[in-house]
Protein backbone atom coordinates (compact mmCIF):
# COMPACT_ATOMS: atom_id res chain seq x y z
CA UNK A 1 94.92 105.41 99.00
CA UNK A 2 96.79 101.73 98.74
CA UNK A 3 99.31 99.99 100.28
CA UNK A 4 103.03 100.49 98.33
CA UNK A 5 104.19 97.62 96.71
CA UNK A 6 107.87 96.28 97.07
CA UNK A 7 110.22 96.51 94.64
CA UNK A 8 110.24 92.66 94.01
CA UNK A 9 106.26 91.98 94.79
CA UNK A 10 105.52 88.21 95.14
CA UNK A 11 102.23 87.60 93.28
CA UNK A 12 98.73 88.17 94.95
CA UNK A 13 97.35 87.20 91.72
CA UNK A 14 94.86 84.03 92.26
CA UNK A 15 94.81 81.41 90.01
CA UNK A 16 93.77 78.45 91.46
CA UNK A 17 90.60 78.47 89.73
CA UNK A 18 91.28 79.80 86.56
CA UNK A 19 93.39 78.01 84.10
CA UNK A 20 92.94 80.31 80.63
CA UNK A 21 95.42 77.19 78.76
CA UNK A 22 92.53 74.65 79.52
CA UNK A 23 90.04 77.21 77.89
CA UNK A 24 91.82 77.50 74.77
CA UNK A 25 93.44 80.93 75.42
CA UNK A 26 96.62 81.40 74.14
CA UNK A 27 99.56 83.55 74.58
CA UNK A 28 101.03 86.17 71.93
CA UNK A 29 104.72 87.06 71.36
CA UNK A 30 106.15 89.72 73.85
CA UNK A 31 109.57 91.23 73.72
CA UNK A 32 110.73 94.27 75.81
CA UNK A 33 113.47 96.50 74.85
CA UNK A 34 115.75 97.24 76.90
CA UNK A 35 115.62 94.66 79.74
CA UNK A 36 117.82 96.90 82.05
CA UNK A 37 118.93 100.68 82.37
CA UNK A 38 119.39 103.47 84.95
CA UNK A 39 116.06 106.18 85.79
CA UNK A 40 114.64 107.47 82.85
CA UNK A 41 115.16 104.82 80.85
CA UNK A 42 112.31 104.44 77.96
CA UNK A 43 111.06 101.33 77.66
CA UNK A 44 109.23 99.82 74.56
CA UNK A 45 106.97 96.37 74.42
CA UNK A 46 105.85 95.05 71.83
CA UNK A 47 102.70 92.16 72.25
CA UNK A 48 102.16 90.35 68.74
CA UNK A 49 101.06 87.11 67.16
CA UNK A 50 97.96 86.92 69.87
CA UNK A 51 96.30 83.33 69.11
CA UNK A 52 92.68 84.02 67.84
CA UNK A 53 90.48 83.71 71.56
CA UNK A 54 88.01 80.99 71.54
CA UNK A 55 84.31 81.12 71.54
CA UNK A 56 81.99 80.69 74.08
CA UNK A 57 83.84 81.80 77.00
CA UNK A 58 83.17 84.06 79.60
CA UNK A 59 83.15 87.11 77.72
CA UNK A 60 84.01 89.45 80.57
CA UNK A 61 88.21 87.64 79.77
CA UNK A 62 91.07 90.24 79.25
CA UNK A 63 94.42 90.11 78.65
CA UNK A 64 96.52 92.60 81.42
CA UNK A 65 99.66 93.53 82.15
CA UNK A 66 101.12 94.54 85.34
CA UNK A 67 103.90 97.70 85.41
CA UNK A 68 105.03 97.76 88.98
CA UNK A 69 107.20 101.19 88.60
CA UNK A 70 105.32 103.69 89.41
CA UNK A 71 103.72 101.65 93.08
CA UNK A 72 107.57 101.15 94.35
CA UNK A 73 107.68 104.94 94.67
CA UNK A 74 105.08 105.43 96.91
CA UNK A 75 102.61 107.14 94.60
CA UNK A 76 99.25 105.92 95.73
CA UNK A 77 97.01 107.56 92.87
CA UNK A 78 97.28 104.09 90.76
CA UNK A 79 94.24 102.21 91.46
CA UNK A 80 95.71 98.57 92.25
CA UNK A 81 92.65 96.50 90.43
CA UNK A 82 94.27 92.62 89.41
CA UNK A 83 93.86 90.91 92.93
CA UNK A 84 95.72 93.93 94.84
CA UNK A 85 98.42 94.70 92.09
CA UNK A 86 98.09 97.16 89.75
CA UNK A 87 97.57 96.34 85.95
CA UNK A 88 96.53 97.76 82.75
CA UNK A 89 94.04 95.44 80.19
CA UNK A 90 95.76 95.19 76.78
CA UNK A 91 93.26 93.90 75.15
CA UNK A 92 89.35 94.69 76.82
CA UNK A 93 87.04 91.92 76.54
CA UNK A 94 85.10 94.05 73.94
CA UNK A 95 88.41 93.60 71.71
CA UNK A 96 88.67 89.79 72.78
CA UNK A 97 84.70 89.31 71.86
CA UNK A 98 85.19 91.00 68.43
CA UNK A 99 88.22 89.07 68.01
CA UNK A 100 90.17 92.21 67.61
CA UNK A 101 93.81 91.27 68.44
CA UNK A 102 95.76 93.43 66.24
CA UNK A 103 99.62 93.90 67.84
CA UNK A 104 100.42 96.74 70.20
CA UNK A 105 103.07 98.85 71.39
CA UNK A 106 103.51 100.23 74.86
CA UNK A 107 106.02 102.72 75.90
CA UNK A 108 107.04 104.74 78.47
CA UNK A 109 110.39 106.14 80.48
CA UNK A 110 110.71 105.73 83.84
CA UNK A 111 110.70 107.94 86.61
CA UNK A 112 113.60 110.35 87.14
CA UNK A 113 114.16 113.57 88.42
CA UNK A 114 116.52 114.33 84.77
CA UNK A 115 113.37 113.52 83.07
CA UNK A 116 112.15 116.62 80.36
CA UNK A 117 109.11 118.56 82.20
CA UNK A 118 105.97 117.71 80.95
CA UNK A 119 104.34 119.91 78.44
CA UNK A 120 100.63 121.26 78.20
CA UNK A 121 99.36 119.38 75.57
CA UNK A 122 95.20 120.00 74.40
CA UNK A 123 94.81 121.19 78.17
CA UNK A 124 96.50 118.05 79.57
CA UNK A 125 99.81 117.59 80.60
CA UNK A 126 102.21 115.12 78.65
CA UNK A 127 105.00 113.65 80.36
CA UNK A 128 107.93 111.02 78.98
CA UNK A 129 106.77 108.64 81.97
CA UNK A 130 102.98 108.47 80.37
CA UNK A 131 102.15 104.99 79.12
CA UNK A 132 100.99 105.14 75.99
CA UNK A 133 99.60 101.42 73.82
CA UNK A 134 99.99 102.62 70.08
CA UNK A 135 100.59 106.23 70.79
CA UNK A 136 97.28 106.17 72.94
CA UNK A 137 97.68 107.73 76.32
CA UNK A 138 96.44 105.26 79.31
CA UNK A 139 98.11 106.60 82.42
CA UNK A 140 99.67 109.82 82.98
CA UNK A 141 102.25 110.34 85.20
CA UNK A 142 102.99 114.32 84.63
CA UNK A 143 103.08 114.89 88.91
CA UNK A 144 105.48 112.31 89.61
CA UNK A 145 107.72 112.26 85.90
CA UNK A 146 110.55 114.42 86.95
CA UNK A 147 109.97 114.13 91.12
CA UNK A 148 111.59 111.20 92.05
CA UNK A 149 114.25 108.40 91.06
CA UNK A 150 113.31 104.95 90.17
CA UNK A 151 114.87 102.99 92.77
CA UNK A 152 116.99 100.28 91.76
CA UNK A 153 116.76 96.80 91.90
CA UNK A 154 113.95 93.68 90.00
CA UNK A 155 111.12 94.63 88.76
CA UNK A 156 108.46 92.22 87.45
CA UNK A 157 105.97 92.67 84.60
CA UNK A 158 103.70 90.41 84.05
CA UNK A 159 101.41 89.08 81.47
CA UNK A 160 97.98 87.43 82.56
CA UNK A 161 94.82 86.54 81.13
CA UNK A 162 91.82 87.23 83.93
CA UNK A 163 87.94 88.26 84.31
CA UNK A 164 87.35 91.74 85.09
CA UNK A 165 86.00 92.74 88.49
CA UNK A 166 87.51 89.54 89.96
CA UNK A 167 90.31 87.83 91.82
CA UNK A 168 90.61 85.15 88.97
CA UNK A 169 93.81 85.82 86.61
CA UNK A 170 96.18 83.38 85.31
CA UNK A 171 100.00 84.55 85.03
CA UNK A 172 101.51 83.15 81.56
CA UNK A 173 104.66 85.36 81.69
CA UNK A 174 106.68 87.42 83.36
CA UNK A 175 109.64 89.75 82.19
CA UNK A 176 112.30 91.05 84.93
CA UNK A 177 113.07 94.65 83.66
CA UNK A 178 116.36 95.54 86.12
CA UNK A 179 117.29 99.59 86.86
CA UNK A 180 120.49 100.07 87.43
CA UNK A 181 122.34 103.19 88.53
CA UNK A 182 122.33 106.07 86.72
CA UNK A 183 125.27 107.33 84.99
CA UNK A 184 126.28 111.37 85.92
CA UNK A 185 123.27 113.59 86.40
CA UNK A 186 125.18 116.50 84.87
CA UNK A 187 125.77 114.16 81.81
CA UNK A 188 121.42 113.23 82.13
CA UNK A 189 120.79 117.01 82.25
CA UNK A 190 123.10 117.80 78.90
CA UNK A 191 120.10 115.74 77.40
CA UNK A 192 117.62 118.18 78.25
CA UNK A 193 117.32 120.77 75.97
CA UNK A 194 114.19 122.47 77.79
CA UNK A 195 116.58 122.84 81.11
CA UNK A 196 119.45 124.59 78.82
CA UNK A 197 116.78 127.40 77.14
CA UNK A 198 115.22 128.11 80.30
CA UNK A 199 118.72 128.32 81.93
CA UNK A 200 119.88 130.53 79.17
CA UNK A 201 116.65 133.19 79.63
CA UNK A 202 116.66 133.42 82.63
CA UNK A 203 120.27 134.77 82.98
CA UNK A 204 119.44 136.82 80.05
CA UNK A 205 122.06 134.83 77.91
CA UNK A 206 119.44 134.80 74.95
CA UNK A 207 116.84 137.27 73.99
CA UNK A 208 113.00 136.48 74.26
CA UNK A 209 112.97 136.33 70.49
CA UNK A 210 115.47 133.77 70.66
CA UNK A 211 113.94 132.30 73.53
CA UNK A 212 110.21 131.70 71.74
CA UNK A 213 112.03 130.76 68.72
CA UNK A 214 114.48 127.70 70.53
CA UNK A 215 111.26 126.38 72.15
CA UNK A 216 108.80 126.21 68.56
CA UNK A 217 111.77 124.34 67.40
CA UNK A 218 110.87 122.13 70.41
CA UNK A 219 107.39 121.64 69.57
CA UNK A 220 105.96 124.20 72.08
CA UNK A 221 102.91 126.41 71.07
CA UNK A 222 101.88 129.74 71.76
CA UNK A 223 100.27 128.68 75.17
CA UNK A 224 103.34 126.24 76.50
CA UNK A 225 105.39 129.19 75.55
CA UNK A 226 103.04 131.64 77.69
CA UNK A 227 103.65 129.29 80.71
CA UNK A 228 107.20 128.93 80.00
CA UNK A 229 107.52 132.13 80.87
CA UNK A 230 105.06 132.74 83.85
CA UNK A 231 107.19 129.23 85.42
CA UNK A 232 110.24 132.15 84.85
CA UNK A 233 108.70 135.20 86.03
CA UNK A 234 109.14 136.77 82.55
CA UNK A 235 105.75 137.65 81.91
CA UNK A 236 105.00 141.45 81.61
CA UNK A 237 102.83 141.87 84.55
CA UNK A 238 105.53 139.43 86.78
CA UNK A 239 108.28 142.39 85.73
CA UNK A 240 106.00 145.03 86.65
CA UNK A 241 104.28 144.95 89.85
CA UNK A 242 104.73 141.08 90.89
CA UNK A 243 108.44 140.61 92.07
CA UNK A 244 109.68 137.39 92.96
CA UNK A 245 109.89 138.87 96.83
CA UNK A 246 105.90 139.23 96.56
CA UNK A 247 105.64 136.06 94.65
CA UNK A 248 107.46 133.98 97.56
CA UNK A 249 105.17 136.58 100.51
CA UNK A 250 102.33 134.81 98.70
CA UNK A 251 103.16 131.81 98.10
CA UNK A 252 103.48 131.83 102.10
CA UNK A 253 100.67 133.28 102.30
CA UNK A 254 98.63 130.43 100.42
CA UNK A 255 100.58 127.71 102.26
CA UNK A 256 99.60 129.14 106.05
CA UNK A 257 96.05 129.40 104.95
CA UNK A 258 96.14 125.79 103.65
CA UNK A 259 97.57 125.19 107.07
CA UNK A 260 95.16 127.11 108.77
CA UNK A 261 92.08 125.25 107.10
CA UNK A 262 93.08 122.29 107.59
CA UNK A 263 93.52 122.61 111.60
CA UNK A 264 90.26 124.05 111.70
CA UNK A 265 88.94 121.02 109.92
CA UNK A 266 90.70 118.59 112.11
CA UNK A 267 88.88 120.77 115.13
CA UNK A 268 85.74 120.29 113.68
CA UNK A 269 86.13 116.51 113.50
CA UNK A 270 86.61 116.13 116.88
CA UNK A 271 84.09 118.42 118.33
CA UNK A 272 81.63 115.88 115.58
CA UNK A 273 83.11 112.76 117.10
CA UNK A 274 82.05 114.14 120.34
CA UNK A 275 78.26 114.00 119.54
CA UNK A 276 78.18 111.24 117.44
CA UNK A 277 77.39 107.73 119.24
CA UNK A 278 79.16 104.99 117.63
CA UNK A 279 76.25 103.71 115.59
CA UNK A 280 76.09 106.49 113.42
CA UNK A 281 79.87 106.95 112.49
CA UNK A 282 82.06 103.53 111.82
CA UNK A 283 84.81 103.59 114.24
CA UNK A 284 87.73 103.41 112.17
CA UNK A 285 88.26 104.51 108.54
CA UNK A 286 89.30 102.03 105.75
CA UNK A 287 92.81 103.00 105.27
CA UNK A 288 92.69 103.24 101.71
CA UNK A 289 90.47 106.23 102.16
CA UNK A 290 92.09 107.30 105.20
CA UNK A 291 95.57 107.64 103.18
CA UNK A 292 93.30 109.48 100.26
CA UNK A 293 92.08 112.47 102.25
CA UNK A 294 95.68 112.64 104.14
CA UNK A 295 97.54 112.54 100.82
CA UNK A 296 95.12 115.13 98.93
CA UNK A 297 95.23 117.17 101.50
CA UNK A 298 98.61 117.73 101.91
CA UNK A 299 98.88 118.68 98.07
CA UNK A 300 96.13 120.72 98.16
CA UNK A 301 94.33 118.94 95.75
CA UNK A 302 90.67 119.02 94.69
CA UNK A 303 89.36 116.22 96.92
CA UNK A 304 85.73 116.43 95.68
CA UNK A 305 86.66 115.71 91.76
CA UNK A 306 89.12 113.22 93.03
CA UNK A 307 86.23 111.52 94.81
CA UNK A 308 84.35 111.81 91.92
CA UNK A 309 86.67 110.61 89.66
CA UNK A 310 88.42 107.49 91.53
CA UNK A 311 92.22 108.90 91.31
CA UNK A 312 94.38 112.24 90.97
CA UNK A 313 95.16 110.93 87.53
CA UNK A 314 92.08 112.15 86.10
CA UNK A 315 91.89 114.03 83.11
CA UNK A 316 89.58 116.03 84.94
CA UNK A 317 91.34 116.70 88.16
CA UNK A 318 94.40 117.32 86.17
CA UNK A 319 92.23 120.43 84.42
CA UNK A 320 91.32 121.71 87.95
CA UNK A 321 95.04 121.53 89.06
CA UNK A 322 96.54 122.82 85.63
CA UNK A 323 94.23 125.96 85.67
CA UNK A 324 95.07 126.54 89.31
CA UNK A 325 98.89 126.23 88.74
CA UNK A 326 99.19 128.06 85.30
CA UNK A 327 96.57 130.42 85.56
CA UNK A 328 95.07 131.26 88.71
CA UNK A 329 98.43 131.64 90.28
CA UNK A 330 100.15 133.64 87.25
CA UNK A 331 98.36 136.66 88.65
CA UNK A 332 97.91 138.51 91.89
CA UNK A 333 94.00 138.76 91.63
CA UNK A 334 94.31 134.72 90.69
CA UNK A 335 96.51 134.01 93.38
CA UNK A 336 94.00 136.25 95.62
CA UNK A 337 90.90 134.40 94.56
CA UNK A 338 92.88 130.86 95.70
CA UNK A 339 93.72 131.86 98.84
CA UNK A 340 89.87 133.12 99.91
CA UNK A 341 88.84 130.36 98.25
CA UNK A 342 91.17 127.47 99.86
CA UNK A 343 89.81 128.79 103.39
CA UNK A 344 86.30 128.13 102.90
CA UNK A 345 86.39 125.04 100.20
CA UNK A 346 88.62 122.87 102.45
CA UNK A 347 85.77 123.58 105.49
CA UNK A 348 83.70 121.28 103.88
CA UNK A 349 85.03 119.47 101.21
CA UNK A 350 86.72 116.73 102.71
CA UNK A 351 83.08 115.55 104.19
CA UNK A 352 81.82 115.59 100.73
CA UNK A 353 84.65 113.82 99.18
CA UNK A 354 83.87 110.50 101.83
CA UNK A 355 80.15 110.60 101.00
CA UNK A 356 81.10 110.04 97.60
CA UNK A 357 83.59 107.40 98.53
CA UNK A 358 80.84 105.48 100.88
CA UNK A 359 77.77 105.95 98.01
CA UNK A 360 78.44 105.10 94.41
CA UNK A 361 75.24 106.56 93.54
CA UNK A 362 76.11 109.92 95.33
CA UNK A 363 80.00 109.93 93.48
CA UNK A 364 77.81 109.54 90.22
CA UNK A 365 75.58 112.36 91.28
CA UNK A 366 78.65 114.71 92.32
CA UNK A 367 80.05 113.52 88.90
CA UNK A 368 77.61 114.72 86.59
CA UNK A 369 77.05 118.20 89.16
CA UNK A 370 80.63 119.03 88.26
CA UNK A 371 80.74 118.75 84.79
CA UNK A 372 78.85 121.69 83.61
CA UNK A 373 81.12 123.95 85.53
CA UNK A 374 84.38 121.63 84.50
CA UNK A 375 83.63 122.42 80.89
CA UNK A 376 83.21 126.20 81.78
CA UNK A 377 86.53 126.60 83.29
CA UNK A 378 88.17 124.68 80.41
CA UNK A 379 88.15 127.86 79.03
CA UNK A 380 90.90 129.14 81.35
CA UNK A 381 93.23 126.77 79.40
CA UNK A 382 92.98 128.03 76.29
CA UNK A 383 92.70 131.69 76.96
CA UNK A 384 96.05 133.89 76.65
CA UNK A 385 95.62 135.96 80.03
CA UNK A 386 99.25 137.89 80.55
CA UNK A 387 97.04 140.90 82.99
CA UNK A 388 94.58 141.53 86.00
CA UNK A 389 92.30 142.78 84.00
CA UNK A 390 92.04 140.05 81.97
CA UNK A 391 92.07 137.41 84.53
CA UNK A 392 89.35 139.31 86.33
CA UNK A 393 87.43 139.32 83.28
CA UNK A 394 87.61 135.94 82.48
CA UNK A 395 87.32 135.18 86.18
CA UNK A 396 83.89 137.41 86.30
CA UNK A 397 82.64 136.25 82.71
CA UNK A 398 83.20 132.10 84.30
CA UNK A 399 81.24 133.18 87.66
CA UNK A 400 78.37 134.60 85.54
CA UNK A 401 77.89 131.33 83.35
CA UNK A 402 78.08 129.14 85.64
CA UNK A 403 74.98 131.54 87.91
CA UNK A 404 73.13 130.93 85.06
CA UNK A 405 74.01 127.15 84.68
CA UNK A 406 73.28 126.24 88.20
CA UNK A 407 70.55 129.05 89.36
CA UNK A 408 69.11 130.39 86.62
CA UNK A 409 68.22 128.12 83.85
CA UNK A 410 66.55 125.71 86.79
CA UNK A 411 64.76 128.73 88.26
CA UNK A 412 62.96 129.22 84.93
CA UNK A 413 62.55 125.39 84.09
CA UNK A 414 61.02 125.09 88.10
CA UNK A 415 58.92 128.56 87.04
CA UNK A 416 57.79 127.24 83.64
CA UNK A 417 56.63 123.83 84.98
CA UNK A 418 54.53 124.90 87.77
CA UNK A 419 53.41 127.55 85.50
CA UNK A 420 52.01 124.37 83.38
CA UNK A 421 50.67 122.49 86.25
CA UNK A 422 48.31 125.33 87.09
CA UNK A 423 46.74 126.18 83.71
């Protein structure tokens, strides 16, 4: 994990060697709308008029921008990669080689916690906070949309031509975006339609018919609606034989097992340390990985994928956690399966996860291991499961393909090939 930024960062961003004027790079238009507003705000910039790049220049030259918001909460998922700060590239050096500088659009809201809830949108979740360059989705924000406030106070974006993979970047403008206090949450809330359906359900001011039909007017499909109500305990097997007393006694459950794991893991660190000599195990940590395990541990995250995959914010470790949270845990066997689970994955896991973080060449290995079995449970997120026995059919018909992915299609290539070898 990294260091939080301040809310007013000076710059780390090194320039003394890298002047992008004297190579004949330019600077486009930029304007920002609004330049000030309370949490939640959304926030639109527009980058036009780019100068045509000149030739012959390193071609590995992009042009970034730093967002600041989301590291002045404390939410250490955001790789920081421009000299220690965190920035996105506007325009990739394959765009500035093929002299592709068309103008661009980025939007987003800020953090709040009277933000909408993110939706489930083609098995990812969409949140307000997302930032999106022409209706593209870059970074995704769903965990951390509606948790917190933005605090108040300066916050600088900048604009900087640099070379990837290097300390070199050249500021050529920055833009102070100021959040101010909010105005009454009650007032923020009235703005939420999602929060006023839910409310109304729940206390059984609407019907479900008029429930399903508020939230297609909303843009929801069949599957957000499904989750809708699981979130609400309205599904038919959640009235039936999963009350919201045994809902909360496992809920516990899963959280002292969690608990349980990771003391035992902490044990088994030391008794390690114990027999290890100091040549064989560095004596201290980096922090930034040190902060990793801590933080995806305490979420209960999957810290092998998000090894694999360099941050939390991966589409692919937002799969894993989507299926656990929607699916897994909408049903008692689900909810079973995690807790058994939990206890033996988090033995061993966290090992794995810093091999990948020490090897590159391991992470890739791990990588491609994990997507066969990634793509299988995909199918979890598209499947309408509202019983046991359809979870534990699904669950049982996922456990059999991925046998055959893993044991038995090698077992016959291995079989077939010494087979050949012989005759």
């Amino acid at each position: 994990m990294l260091s939080v930024l301040l809310v007013n960062p000076t710059s780390s961003f090194a320039q003394e060697k890298f002047d992008s004027a004297q190579l004949g790079f330019g600077m486009p238009d930029i304007v920002i709308t609004p330049t000030s507003g309370p949490a939640g705000t959304e926030i639109e910039i527009k980058v036009k008029n780019m100068p045509p790049p000149p030739k012959g220049n390193d071609p590995r030259i992009e042009f970034f921008m730093y967002l600041p918001f989301v590291t002045a909460l404390g939410d250490d998922n955001v790789k920081n990669n421009c000299d220690g700060e965190h920035c996105i590239p506007l325009y990739s050096f394959e765009e500035i080689n093929a002299d592709k500088v068309a103008p661009k659009t980025i939007t987003f809201a800020l953090f709040s916690d009277q933000n909408p809830k993110p939706t489930l949108q083609n098995g990812l979740m969409e949140s307000v906070c997302d930032v999106k360059i022409n209706g593209q989705t870059v970074e995704r924000y769903s965990t951390v949309c509606i948790d917190k406030n933005q605090p108040l106070g300066n916050y600088e974006i900048k604009f900087a031509w640099g070379i990837q993979r290097s300390n070199l970047f050249d500021i050529k403008k920055t833009i102070t975006f100021t959040v101010t206090e909010s105005v009454t949450a009650q007032s923020e809330k009235l703005q939420n339609p999602d929060d006023i359906i839910f409310d109304q359900y729940k206390n059984g001011e609407i019907t479900e018919e008029e429930f399903v039909k508020q939230l297609t007017s909303l843009g929801y499909d069949a599957n957000g609606i499904r989750q809708a109500k699981a979130l609400l305990g309205k599904l038919p097997h959640q009235q039936g034989s999963f009350s919201p007393e045994q809902k909360q006694a496992v809920e516990e459950g899963i959280k002292k097992a969690e608990e349980q794991s990771k003391l035992d893991r902490e044990q088994s660190e030391k008794t390690t340390e114990s027999f290890v000599g100091q040549d064989t195990i560095p004596e201290k940590m980096d922090s930034e990985e040190k902060t990793t395990v801590k933080e995806e541990k305490k979420s209960g995250g999957c810290l092998i994928a998000t090894a694999a995959y360099g941050t939390e914010m991966a589409s692919q470790v937002q799969l894993l956690r989507e299926i656990r949270d929607n699916v897994l845990f909408s049903t008692n066997s689900g909810t079973g399966f995690m807790t058994s689970f939990n206890a033996i994955y988090y033995s061993f896991s966290p090992t794995i996860a810093d091999w990948e973080r020490q090897s590159p060449i391991f992470k890739e290995v791990v990588k491609t291991a994990i997507a066969p079995m990634l793509s299988t449970l995909s199918i979890l997120n598209y499947a309408s499961i509202d019983s046991e026995s359809e979870m534990l059919g699904y669950g049982i018909g996922i456990m059999l393909l991925n046998i055959g992915i893993y044991f038995v299609i090698p077992a016959i290539v291995i079989t077939k090939t010494r087979k050949y070898f012989k005759d």
